[in-house]
C-alpha atoms as a PDB file:
ATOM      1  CA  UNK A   1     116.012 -49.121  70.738  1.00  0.00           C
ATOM      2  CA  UNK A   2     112.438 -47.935  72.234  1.00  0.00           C
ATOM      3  CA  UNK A   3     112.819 -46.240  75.221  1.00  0.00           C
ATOM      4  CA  UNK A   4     110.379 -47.047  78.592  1.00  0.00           C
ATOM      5  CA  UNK A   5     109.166 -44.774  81.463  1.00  0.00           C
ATOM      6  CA  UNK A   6     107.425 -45.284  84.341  1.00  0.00           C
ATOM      7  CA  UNK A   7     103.959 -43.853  84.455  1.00  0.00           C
ATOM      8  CA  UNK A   8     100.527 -43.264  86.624  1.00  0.00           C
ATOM      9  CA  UNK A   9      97.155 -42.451  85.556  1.00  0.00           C
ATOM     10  CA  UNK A  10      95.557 -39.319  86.721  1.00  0.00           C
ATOM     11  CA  UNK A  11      93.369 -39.530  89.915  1.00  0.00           C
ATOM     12  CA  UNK A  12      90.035 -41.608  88.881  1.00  0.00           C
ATOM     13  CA  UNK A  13      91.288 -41.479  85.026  1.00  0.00           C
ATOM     14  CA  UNK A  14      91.140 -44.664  83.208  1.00  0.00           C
ATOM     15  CA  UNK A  15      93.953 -45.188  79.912  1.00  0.00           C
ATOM     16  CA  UNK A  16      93.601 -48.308  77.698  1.00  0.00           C
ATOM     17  CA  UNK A  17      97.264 -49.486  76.468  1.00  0.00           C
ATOM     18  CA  UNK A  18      96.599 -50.108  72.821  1.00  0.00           C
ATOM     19  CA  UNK A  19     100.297 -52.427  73.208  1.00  0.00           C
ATOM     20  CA  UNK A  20      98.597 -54.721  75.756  1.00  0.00           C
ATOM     21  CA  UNK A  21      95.499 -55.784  73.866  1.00  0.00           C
ATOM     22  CA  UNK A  22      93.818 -51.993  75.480  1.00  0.00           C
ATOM     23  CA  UNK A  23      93.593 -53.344  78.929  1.00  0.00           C
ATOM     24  CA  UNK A  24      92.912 -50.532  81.669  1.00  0.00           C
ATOM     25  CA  UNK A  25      96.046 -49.401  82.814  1.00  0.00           C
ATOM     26  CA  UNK A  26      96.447 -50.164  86.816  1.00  0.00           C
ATOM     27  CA  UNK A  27      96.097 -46.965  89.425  1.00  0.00           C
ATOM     28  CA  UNK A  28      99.908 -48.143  90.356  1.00  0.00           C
ATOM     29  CA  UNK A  29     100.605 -47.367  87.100  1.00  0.00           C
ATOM     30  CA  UNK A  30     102.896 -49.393  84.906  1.00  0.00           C
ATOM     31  CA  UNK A  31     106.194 -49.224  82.267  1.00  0.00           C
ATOM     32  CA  UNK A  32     105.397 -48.448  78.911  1.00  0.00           C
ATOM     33  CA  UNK A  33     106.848 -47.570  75.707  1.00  0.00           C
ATOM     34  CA  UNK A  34     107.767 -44.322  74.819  1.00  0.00           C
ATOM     35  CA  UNK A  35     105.600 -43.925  71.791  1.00  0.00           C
ATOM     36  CA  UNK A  36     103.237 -40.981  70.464  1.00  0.00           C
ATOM     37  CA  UNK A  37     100.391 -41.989  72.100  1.00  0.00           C
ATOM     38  CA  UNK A  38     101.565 -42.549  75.985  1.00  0.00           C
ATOM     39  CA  UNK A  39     103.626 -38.732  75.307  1.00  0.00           C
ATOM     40  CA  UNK A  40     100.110 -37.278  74.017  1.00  0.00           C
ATOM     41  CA  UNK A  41      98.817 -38.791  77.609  1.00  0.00           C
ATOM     42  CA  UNK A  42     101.709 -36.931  79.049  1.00  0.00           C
ATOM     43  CA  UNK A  43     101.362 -33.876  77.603  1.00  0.00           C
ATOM     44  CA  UNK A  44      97.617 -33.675  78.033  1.00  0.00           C
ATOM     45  CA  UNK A  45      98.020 -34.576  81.789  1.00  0.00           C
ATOM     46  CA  UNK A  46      96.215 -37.861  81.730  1.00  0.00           C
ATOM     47  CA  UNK A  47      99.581 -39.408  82.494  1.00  0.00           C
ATOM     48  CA  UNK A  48     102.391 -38.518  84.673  1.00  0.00           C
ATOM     49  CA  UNK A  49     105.985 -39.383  84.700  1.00  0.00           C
ATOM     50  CA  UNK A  50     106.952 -41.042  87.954  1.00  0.00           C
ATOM     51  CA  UNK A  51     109.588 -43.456  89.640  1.00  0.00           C
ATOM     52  CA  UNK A  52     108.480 -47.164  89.950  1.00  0.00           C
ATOM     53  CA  UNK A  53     107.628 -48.588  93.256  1.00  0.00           C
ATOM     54  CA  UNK A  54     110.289 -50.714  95.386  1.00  0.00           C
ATOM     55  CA  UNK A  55     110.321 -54.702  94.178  1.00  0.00           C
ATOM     56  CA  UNK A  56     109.107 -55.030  97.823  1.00  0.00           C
ATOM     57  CA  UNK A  57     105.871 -53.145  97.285  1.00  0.00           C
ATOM     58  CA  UNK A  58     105.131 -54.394  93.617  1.00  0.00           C
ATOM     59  CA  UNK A  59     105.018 -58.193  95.038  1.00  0.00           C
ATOM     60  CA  UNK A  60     104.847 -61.222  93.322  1.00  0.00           C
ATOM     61  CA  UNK A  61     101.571 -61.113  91.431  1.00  0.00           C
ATOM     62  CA  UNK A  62     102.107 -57.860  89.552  1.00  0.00           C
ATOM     63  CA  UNK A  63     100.555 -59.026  86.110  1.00  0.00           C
ATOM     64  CA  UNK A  64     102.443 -55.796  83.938  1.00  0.00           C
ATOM     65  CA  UNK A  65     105.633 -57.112  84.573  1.00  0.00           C
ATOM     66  CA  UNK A  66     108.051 -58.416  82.351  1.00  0.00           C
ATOM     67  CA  UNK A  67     106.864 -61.858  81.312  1.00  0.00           C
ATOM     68  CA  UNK A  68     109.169 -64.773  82.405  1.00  0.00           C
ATOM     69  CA  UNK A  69     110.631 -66.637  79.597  1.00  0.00           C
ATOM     70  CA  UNK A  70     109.297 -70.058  78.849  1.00  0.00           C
ATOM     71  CA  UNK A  71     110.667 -73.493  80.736  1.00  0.00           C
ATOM     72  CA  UNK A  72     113.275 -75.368  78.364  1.00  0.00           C
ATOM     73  CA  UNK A  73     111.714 -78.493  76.501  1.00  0.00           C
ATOM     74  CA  UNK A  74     112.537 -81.552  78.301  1.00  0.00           C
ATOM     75  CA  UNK A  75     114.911 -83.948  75.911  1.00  0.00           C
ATOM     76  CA  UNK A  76     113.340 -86.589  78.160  1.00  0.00           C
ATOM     77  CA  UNK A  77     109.894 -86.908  76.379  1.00  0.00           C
ATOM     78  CA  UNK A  78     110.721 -87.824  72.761  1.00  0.00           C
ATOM     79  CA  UNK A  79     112.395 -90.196  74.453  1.00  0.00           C
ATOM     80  CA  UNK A  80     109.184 -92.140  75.382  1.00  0.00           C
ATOM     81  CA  UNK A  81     107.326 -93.834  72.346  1.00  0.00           C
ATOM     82  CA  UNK A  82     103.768 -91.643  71.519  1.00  0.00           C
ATOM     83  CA  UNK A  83     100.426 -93.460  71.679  1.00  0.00           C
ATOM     84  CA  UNK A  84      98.997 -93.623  68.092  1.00  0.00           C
ATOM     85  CA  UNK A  85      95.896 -93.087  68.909  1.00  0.00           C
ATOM     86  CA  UNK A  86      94.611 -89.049  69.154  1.00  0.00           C
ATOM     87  CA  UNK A  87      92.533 -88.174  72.232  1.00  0.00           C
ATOM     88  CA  UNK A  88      89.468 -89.101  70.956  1.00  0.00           C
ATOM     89  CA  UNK A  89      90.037 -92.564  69.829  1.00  0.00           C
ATOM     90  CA  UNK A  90      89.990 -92.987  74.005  1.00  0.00           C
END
């Protein structure tokens, strides 16, 4: 089981996180995988350990958040024959 922490970059330092397709990680910071390359970052100083900001002060819109799981298929739609002819055809 991978462990997480909490992390920040330095003051004005910019870190790419190779496990989100190396996007810029946010000034806030964000939760990432305890792997060799975030405790290099660690140990160098270019990252430091620290506790997650309140759910009140992340908001809605934080985009490094856990990803919501998908909605269910609706039964209801196979249901309701399919037009034979593709999108083009129209």
């Amino acid at each position: 089981m991978t462990e997480y922490v909490y992390v920040r970059p330095r003051p004005g330092g910019r870190v790419r996180m190779p496990d989100r397709e190396f996007r810029p990680m946010d000034s806030a910071g964000a939760t990432v995988p305890r792997i060799d390359y975030y405790e290099r970052l660690i140990i160098t100083g270019d990252l430091a350990i620290c506790d997650p900001p309140a759910a009140a002060e992340q908001g809605a819109g934080d985009a490094l958040a856990a990803p919501e799981p998908p909605p269910a298929a609706e039964e209801s739609s196979s249901d309701q024959p399919r037009d034979p002819r593709s999108s083009k055809e129209k």
